[in-house]
N, C-alpha and C. Protein backbone atom coordinates (compact mmCIF):
# COMPACT_ATOMS: atom_id res chain seq x y z
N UNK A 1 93.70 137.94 47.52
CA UNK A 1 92.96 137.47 46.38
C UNK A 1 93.21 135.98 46.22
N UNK A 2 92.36 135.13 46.25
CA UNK A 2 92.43 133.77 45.57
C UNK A 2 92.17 133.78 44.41
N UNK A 3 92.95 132.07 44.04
CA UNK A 3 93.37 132.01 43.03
C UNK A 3 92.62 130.54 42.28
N UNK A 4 91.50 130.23 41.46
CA UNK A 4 90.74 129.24 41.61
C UNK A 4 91.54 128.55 40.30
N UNK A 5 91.05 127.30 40.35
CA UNK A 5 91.84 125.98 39.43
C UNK A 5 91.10 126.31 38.41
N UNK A 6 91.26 126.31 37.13
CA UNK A 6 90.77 125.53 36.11
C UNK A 6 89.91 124.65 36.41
N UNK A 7 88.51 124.95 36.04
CA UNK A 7 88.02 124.13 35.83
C UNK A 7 87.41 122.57 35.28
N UNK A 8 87.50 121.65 35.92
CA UNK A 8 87.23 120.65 34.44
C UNK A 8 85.95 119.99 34.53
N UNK A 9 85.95 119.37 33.32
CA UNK A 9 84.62 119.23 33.24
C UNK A 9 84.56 118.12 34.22
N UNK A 10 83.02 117.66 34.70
CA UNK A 10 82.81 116.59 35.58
C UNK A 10 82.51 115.62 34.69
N UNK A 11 82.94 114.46 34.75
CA UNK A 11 82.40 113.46 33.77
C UNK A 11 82.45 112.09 35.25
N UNK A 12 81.58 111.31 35.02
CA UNK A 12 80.93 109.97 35.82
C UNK A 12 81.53 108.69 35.28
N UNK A 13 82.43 107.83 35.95
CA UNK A 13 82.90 106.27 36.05
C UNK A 13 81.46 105.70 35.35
N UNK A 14 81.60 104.90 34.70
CA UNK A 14 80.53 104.09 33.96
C UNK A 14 80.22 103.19 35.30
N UNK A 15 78.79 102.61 35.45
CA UNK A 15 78.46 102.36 36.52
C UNK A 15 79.09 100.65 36.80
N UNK A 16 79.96 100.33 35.60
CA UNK A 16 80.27 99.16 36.27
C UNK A 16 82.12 99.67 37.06
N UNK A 17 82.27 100.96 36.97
CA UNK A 17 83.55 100.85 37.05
C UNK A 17 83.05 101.76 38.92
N UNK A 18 82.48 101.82 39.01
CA UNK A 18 81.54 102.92 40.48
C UNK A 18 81.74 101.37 41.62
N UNK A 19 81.21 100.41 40.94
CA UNK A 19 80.77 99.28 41.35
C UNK A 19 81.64 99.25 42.31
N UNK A 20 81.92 98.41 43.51
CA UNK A 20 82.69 97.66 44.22
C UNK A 20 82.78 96.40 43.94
N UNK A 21 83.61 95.63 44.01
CA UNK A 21 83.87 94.26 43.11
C UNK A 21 83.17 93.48 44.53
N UNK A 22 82.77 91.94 43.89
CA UNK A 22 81.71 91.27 44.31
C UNK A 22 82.14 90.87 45.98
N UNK A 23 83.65 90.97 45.91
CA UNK A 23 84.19 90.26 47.15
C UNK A 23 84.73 91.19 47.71
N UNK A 24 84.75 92.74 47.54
CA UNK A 24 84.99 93.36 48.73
C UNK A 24 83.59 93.18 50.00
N UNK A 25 84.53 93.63 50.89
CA UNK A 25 83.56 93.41 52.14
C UNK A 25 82.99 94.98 52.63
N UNK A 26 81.67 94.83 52.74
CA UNK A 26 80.48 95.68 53.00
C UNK A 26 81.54 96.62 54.52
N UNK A 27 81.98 97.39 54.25
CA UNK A 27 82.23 98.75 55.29
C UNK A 27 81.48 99.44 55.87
N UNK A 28 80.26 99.76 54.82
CA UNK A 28 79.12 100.93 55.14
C UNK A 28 78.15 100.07 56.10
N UNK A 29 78.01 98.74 56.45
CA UNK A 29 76.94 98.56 57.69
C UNK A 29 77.42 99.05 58.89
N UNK A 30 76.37 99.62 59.27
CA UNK A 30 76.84 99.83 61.01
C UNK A 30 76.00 98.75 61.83
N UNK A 31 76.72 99.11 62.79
CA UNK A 31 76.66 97.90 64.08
C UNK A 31 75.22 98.34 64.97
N UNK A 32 74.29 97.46 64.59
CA UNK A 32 72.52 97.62 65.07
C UNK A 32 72.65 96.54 65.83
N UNK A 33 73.48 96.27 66.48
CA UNK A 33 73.23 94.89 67.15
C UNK A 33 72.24 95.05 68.32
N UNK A 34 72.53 96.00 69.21
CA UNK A 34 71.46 96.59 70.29
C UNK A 34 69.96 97.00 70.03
N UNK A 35 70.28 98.00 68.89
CA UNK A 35 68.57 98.14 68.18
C UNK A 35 67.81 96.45 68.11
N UNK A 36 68.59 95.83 67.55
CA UNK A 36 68.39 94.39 67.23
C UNK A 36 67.93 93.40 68.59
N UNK A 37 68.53 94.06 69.71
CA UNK A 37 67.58 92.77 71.04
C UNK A 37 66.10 94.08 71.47
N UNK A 38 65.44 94.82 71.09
CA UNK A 38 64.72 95.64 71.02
C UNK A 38 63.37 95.35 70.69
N UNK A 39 62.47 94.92 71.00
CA UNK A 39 60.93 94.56 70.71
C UNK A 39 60.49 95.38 69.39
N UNK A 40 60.30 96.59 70.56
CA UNK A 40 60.02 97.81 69.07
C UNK A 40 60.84 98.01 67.99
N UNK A 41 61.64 98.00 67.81
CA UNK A 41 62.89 97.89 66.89
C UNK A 41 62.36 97.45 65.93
N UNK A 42 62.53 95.75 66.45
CA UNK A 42 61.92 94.26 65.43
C UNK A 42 60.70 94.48 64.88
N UNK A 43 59.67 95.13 65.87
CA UNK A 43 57.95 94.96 65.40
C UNK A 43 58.07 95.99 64.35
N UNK A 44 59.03 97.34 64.85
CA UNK A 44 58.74 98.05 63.72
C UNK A 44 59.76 97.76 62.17
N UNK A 45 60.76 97.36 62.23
CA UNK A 45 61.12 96.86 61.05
C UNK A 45 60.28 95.79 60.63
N UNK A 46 59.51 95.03 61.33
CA UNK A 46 59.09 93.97 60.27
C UNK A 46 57.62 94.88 59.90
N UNK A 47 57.13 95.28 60.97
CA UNK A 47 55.54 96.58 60.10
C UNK A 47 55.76 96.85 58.89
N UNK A 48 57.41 97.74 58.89
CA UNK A 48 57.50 98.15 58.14
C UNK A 48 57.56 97.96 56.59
N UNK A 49 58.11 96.24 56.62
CA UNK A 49 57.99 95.09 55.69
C UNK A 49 56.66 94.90 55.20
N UNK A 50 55.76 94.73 56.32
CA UNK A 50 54.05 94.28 55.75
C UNK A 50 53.42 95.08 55.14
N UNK A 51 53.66 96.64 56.09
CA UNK A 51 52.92 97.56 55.36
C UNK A 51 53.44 98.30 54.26
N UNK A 52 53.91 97.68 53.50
CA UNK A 52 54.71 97.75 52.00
C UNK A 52 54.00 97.07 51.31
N UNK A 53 53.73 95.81 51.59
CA UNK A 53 53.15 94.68 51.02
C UNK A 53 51.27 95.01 50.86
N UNK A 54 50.83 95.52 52.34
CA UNK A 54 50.03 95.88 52.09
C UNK A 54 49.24 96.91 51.34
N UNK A 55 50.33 98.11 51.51
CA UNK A 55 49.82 98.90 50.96
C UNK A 55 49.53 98.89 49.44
N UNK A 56 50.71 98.01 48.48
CA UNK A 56 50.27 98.19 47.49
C UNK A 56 49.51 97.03 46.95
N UNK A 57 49.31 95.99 47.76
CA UNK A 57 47.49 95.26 47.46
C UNK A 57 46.72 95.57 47.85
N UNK A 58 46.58 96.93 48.59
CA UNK A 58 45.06 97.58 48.81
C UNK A 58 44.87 98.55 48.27
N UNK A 59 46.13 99.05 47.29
CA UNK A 59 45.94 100.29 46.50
C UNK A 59 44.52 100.37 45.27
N UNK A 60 44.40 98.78 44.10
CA UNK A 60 43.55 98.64 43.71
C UNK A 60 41.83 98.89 44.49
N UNK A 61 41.91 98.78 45.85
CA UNK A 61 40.85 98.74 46.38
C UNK A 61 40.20 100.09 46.91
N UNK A 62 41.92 101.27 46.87
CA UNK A 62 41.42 102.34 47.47
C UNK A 62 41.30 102.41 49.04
N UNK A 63 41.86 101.40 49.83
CA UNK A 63 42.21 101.40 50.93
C UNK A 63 43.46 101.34 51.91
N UNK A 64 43.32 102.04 52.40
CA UNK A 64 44.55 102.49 53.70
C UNK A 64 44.14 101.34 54.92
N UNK A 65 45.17 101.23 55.49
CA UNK A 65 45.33 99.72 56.93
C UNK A 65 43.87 100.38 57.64
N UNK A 66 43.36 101.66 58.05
CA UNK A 66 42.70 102.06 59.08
C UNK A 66 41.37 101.76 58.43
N UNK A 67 41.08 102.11 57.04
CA UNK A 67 40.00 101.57 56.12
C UNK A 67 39.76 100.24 55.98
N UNK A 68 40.44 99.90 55.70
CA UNK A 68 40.24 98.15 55.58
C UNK A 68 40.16 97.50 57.34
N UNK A 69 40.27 97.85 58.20
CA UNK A 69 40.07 97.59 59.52
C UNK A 69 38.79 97.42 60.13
N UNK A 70 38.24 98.61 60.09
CA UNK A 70 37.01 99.02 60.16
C UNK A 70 35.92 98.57 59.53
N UNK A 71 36.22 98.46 57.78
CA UNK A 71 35.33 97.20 57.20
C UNK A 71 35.25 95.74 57.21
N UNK A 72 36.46 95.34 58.15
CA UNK A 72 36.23 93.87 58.40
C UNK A 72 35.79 94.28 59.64
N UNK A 73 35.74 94.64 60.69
CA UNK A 73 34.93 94.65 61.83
C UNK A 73 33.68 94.76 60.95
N UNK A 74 33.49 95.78 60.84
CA UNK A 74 31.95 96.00 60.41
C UNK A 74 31.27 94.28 59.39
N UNK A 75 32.50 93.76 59.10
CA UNK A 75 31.93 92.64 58.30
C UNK A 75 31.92 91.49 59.41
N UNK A 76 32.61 91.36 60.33
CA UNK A 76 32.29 90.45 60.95
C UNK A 76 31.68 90.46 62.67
N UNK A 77 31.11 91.82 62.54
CA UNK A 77 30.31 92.64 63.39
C UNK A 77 29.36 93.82 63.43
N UNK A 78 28.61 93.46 62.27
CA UNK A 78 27.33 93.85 62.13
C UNK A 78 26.61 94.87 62.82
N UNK A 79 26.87 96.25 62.91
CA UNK A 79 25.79 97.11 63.68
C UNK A 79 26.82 97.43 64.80
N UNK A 80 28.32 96.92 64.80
CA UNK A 80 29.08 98.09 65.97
C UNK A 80 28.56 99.28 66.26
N UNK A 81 29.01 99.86 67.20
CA UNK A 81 28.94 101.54 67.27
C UNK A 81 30.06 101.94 66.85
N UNK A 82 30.33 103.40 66.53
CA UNK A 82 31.39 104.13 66.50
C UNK A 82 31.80 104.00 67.85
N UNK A 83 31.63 103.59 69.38
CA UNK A 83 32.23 103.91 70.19
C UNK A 83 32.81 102.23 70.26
N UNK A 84 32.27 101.56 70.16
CA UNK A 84 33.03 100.08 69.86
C UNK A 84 34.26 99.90 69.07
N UNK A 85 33.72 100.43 67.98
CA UNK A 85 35.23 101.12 66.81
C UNK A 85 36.25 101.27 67.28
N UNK A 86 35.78 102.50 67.69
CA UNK A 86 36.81 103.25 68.38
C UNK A 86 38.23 102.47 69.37
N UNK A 87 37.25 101.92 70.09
CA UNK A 87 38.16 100.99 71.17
C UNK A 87 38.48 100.07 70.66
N UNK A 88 38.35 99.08 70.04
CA UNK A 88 38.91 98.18 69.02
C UNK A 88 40.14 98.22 68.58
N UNK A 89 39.60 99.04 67.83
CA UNK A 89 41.10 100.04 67.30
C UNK A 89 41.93 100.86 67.62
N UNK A 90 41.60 101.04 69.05
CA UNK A 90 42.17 102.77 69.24
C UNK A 90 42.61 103.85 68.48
N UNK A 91 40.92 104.01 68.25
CA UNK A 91 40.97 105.27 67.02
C UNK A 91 40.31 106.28 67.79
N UNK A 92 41.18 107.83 68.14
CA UNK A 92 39.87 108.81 68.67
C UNK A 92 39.04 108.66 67.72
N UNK A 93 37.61 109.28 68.64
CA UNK A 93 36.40 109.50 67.95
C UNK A 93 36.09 110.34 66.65
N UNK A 94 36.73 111.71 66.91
CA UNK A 94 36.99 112.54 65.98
C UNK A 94 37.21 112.07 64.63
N UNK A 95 39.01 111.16 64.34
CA UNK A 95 39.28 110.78 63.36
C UNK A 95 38.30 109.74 62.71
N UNK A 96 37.67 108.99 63.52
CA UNK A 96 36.71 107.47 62.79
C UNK A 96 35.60 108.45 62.53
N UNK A 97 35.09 109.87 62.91
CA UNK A 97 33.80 110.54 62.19
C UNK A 97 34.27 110.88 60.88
N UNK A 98 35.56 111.24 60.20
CA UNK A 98 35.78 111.56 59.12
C UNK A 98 36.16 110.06 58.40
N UNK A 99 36.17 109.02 59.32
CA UNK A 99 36.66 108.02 58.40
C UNK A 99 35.02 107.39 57.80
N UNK A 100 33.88 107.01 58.80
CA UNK A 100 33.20 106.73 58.69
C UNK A 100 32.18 107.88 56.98
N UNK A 101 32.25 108.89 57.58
CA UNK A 101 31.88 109.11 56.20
C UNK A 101 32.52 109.20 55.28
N UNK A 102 33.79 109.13 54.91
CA UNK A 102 34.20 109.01 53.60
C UNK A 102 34.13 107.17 53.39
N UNK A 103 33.68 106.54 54.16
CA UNK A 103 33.30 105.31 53.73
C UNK A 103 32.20 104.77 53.27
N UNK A 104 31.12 106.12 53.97
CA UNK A 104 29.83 106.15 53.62
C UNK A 104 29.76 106.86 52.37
N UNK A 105 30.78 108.12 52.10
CA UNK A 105 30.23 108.76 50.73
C UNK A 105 30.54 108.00 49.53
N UNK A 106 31.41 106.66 49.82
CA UNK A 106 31.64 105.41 48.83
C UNK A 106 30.71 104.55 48.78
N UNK A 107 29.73 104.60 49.41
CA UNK A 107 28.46 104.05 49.48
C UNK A 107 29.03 102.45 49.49
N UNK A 108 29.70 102.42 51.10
CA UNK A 108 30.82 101.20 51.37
C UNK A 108 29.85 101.06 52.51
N UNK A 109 29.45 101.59 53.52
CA UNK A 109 28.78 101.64 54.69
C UNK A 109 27.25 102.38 55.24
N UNK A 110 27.13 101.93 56.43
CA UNK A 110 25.21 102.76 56.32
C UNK A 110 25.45 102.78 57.47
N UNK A 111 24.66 104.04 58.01
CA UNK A 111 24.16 103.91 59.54
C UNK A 111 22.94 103.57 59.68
N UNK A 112 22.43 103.08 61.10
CA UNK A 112 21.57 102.08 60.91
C UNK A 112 20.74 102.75 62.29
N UNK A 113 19.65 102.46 62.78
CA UNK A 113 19.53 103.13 64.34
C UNK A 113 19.97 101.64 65.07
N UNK A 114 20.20 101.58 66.34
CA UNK A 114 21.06 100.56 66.91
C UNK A 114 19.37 99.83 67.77
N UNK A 115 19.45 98.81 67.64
CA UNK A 115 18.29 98.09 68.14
C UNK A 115 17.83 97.98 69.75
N UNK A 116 18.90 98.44 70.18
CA UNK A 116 18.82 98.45 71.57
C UNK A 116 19.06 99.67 72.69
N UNK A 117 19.94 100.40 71.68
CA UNK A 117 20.09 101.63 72.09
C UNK A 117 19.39 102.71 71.34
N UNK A 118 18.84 103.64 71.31
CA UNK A 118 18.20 104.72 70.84
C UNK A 118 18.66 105.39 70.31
N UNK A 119 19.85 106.12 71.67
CA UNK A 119 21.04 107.29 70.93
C UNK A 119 22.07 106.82 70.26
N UNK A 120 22.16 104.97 70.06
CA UNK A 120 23.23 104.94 69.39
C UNK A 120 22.88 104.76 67.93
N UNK A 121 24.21 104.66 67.28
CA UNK A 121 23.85 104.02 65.55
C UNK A 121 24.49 102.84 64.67
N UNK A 122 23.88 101.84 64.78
CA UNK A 122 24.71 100.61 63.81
C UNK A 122 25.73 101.21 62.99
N UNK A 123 26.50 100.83 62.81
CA UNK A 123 27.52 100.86 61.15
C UNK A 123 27.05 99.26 60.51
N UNK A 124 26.73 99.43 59.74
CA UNK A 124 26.88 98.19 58.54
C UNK A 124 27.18 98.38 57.19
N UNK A 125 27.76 97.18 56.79
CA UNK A 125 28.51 97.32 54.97
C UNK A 125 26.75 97.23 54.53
N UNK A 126 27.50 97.81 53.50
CA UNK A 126 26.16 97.83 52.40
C UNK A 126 26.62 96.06 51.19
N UNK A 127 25.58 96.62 50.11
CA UNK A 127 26.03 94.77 49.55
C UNK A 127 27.62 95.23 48.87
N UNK A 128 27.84 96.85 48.63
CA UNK A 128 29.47 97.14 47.96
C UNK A 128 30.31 96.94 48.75
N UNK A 129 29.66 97.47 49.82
CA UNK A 129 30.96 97.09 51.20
C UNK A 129 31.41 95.65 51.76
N UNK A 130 30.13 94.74 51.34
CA UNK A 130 30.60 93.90 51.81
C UNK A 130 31.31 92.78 50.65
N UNK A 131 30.97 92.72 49.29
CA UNK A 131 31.97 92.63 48.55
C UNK A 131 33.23 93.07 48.48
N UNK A 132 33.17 94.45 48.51
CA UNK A 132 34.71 94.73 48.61
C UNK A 132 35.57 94.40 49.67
N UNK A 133 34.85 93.98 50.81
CA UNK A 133 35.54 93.74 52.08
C UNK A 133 35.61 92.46 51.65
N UNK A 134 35.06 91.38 51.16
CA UNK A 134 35.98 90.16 50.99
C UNK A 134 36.61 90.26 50.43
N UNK A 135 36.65 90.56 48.88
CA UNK A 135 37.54 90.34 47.82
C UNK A 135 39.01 91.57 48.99
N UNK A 136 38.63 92.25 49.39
CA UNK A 136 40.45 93.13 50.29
C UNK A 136 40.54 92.12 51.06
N UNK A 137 39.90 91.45 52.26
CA UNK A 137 40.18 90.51 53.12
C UNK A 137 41.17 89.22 52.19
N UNK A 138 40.52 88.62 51.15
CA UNK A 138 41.29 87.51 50.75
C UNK A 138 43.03 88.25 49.94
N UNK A 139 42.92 89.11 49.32
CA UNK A 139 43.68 89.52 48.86
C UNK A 139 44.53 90.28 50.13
N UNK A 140 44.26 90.93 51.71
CA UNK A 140 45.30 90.61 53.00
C UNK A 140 45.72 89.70 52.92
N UNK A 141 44.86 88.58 52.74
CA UNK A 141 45.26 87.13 53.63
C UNK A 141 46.53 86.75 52.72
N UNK A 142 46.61 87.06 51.58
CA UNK A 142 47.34 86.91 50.66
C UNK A 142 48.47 87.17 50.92
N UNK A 143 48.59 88.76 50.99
CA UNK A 143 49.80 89.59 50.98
C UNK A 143 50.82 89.09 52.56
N UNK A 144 49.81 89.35 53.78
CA UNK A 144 50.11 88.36 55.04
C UNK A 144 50.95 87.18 54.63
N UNK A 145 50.85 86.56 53.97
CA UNK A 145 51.74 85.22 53.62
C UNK A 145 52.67 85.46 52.67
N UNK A 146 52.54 85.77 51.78
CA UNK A 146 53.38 86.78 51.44
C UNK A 146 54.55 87.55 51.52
N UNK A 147 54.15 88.31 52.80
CA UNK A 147 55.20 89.11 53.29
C UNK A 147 56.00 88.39 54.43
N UNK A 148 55.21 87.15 54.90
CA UNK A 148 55.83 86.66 56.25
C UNK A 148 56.18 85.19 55.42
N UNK A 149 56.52 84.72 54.49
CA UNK A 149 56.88 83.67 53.87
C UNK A 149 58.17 83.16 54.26
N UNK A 150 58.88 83.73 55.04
CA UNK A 150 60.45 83.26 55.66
C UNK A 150 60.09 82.38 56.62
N UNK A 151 58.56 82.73 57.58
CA UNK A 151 58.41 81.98 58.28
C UNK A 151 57.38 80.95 58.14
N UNK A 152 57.59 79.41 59.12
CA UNK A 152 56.93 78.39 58.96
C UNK A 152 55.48 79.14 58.91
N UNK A 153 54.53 77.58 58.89
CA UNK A 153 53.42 78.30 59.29
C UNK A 153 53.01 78.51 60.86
N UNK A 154 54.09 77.60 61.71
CA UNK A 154 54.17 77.29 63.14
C UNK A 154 54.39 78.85 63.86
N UNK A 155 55.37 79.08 62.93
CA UNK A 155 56.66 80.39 63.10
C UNK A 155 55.78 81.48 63.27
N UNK A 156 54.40 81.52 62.42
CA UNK A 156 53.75 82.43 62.07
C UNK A 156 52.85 82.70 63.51
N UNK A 157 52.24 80.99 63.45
CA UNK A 157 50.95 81.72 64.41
C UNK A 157 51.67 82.07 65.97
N UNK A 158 53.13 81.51 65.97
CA UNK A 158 53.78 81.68 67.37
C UNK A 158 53.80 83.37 67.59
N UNK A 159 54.20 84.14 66.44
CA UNK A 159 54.81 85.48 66.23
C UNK A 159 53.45 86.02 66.40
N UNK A 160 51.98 85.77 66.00
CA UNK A 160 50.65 86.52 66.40
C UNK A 160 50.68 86.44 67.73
N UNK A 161 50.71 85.15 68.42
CA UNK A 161 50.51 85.24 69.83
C UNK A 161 51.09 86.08 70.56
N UNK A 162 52.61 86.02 70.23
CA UNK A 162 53.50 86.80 71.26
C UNK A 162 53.10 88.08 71.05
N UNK A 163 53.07 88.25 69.79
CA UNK A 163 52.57 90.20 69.78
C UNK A 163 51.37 90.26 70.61
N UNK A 164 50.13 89.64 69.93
CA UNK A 164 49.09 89.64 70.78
C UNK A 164 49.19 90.20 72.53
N UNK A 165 50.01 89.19 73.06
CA UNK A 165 50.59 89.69 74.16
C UNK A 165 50.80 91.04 75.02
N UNK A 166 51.81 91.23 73.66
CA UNK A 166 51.79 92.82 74.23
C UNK A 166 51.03 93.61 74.58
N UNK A 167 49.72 93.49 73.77
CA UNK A 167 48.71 94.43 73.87
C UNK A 167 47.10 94.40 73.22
N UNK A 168 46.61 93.01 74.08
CA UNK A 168 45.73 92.14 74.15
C UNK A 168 45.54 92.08 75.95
């Protein structure tokens, strides 16, 4: 048979007494130094930075990174196809048919018949789509600076190129 303690009550250190004082030294980091010479590592910790930033200045707009993508193509390419889309972005086809109409049932986009092709079909903003695609575009351009404000502006366009790189 065991024999259990008395119970006592639990009561909580007031949170300045929890605290660690200002000049102890940080124990709990671990050593990322390797993650740290890592491409993917970096690209994805800093994504992970932007698309924070982004997400909640495109929340007013009702758009997700893959939404707002698609309507600046479509804004600064007029009558794409979905199969242009597609590759652009590397979006299967499948997913951009459900994206395309819930962009259309926002009466954000139109299909169009394609002028040169028969079987294909333009995408174009409508006059909502293409308002809303500037006013989200300037308000990116925003958050983009924003979120990358540590770096010059030199710093900046160096860090597009090199990514570019990768997979350009």
């Amino acid at each position: 048979m065991t024999t259990s303690r008395p119970s006592r009550p639990r009561t909580r250190a007031p949170a300045a007494a929890r605290k660690a004082p200002a000049t102890a030294p940080r124990n709990d980091q671990l050593d990322s130094h390797f993650l740290e010479t890592l491409v993917g590592y970096n690209a994805r910790r800093a994504w992970s930075q932007i698309t924070t930033v982004f997400s909640e200045r495109m929340a007013p707009y009702g758009l997700k990174q893959v939404d707002f993508s698609v309507l600046s193509l479509l804004a600064h390419n007029p009558g794409a196809t979905s199969r242009q889309v597609c590759a652009t972005l590397a979006i299967l086809p499948p997913n951009l048919v459900n994206l395309i109409a819930a962009l259309d049932s926002r009466g954000l986009i139109e299909r169009r018949p394609h002028p040169r092709d028969g079987r294909a079909v333009g995408l174009h903003l409508t006059p909502a789509g293409e308002r809303l695609t500037a006013d989200a575009e300037r308000a990116v351009t925003q958050a983009e600076l924003d979120a990358s404000a540590r770096l010059s502006p030199r710093e900046r366009e160096t860090l597009i190129h090199l990514l570019q790189k990768l997979y350009l």
